[in-house]
Every structure is written in C-alpha cells, then in structure tokens.
Protein backbone atom coordinates (compact mmCIF):
# COMPACT_ATOMS: atom_id res chain seq x y z
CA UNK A 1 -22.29 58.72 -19.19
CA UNK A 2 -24.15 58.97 -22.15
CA UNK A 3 -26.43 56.13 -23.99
CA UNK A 4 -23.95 54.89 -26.48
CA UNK A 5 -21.21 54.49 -23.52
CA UNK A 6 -24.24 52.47 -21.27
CA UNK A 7 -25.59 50.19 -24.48
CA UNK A 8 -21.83 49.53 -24.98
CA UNK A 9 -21.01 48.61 -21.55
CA UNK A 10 -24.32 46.77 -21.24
CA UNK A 11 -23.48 44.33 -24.71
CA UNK A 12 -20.04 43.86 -23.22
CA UNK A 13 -21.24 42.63 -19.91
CA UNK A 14 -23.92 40.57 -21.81
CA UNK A 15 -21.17 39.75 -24.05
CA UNK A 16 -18.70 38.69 -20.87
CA UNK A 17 -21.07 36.49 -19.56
CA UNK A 18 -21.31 34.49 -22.54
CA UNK A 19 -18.06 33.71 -22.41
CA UNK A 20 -17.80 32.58 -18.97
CA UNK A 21 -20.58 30.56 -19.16
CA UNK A 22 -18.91 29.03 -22.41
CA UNK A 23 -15.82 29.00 -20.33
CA UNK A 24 -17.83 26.91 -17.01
CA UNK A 25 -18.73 24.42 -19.85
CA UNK A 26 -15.89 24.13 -21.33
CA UNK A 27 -14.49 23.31 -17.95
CA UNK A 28 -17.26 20.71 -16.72
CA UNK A 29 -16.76 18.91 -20.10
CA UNK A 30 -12.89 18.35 -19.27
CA UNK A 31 -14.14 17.29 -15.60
CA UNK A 32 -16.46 14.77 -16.98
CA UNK A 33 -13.78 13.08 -19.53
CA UNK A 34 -10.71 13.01 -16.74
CA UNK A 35 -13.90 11.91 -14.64
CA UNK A 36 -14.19 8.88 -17.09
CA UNK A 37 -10.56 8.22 -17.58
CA UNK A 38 -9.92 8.63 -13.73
CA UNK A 39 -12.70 5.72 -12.87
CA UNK A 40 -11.54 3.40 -15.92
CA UNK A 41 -7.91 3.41 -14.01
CA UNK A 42 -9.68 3.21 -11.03
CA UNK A 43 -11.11 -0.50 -12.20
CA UNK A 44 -8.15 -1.33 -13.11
CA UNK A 45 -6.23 -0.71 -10.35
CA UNK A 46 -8.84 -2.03 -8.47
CA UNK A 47 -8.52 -5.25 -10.66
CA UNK A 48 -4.73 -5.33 -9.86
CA UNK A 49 -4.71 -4.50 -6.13
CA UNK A 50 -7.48 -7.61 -5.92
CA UNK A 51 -5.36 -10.20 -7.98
CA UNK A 52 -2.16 -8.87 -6.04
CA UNK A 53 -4.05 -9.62 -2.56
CA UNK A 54 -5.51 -13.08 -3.97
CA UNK A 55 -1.23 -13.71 -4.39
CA UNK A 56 -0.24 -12.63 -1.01
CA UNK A 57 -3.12 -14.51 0.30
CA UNK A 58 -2.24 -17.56 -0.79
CA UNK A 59 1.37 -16.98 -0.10
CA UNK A 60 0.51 -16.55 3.19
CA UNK A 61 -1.28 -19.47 3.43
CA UNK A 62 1.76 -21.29 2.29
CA UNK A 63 4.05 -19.88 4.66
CA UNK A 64 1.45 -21.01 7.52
CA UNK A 65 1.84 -24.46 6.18
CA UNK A 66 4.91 -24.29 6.16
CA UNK A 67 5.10 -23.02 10.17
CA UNK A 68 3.20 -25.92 11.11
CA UNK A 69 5.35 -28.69 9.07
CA UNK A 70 8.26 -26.97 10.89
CA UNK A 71 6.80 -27.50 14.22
CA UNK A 72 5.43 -30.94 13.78
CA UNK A 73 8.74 -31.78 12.61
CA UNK A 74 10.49 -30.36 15.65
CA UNK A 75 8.30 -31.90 18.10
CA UNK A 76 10.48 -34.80 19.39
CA UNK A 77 13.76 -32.43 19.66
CA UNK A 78 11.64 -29.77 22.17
CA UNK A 79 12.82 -32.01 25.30
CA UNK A 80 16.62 -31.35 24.52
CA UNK A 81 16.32 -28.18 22.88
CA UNK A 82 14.80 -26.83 25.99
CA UNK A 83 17.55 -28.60 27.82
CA UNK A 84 19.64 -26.31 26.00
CA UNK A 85 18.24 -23.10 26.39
CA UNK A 86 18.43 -23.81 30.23
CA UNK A 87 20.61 -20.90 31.77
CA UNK A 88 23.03 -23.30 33.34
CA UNK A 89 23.36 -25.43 30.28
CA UNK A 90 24.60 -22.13 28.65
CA UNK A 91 26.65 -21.38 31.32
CA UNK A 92 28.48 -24.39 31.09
CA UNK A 93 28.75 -24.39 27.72
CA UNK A 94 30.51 -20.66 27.53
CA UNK A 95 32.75 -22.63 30.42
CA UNK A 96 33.77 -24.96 28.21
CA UNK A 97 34.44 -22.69 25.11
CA UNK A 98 36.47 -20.28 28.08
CA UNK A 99 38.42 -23.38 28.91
CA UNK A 100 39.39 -24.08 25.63
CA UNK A 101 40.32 -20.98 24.47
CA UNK A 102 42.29 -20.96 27.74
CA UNK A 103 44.02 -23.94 26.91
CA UNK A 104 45.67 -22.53 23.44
C-alpha cells in the first residue's frame, strides 16, 4: 500500500469516527427528551392511578357500611332464618312443594 492509499484510509477512519460519535450524541439527546416526556406521563399517571385509588377507597368504605347496616338490620330474623336453613326444615319444605305438584 502506498502513502496516499494509508493517509486516505487513515482520514476516513478519523473521518468515521466523527460520525459515530456525532451519531452516539445524536442518540443520547433523543434518550434524554423521550426520558423527559416518559417521566412527565409518568406523574401523571401516577396522579391518576392515586386519585383512582382515593375513589375505590372510599367506595369500599361505603360498601363496608353498607355490610354492617345489612347485618344490624338482619339481626332479629337470624333465629328463624337459621330455622330455615336447618336440613329437615328443607326437607320438609321440598315435601310439601312434591306434594303439591303431586296433587295437580
């Protein structure tokens, strides 16, 4: 290889790595700004998510309300509703309905 051929090769590569290093910039400067969007949605989402959960929170908090009201109101029908559940009351119940359908 001659000197021209080695001085030309030599500015190329010189000439190469300029442009990759302009290229690696290039690139981190598009990292940083869909960095900055990225964390801006981020917030907020964030934001959302936290007013969402504040929401279900207090929906929930309802519904437990709620639940207990239901119970308390319940309370002087357990007696007979567990009289009811009761295997033989069932029994004699689906009796009854057997009977009747019997009977037609």
């Amino acid at each position: 290889m001659t000197d021209a051929t080695m001085a030309l090769l030599g500015t190329i590569g010189v000439w190469l790595l300029v442009a990759a290093a302009f290229a690696i910039v290039i690139e981190m400067a598009l990292v940083v700004v869909w960095g900055v969007a990225m964390s801006r949605r981020m917030r907020v989402l964030t934001a959302y998510i936290e007013a969402q959960r504040s929401d279900i929170q207090a929906d929930l908090e309802r519904l437990k309300l709620a639940i207990d009201e239901t119970k308390r109101l319940w309370r002087p029908y357990r007696r007979i509703l567990r009289w009811l559940r009761h295997p033989l009351v069932l029994a004699l119940l689906g009796s009854y309905r057997r009977r009747r359908v019997a009977a037609r």
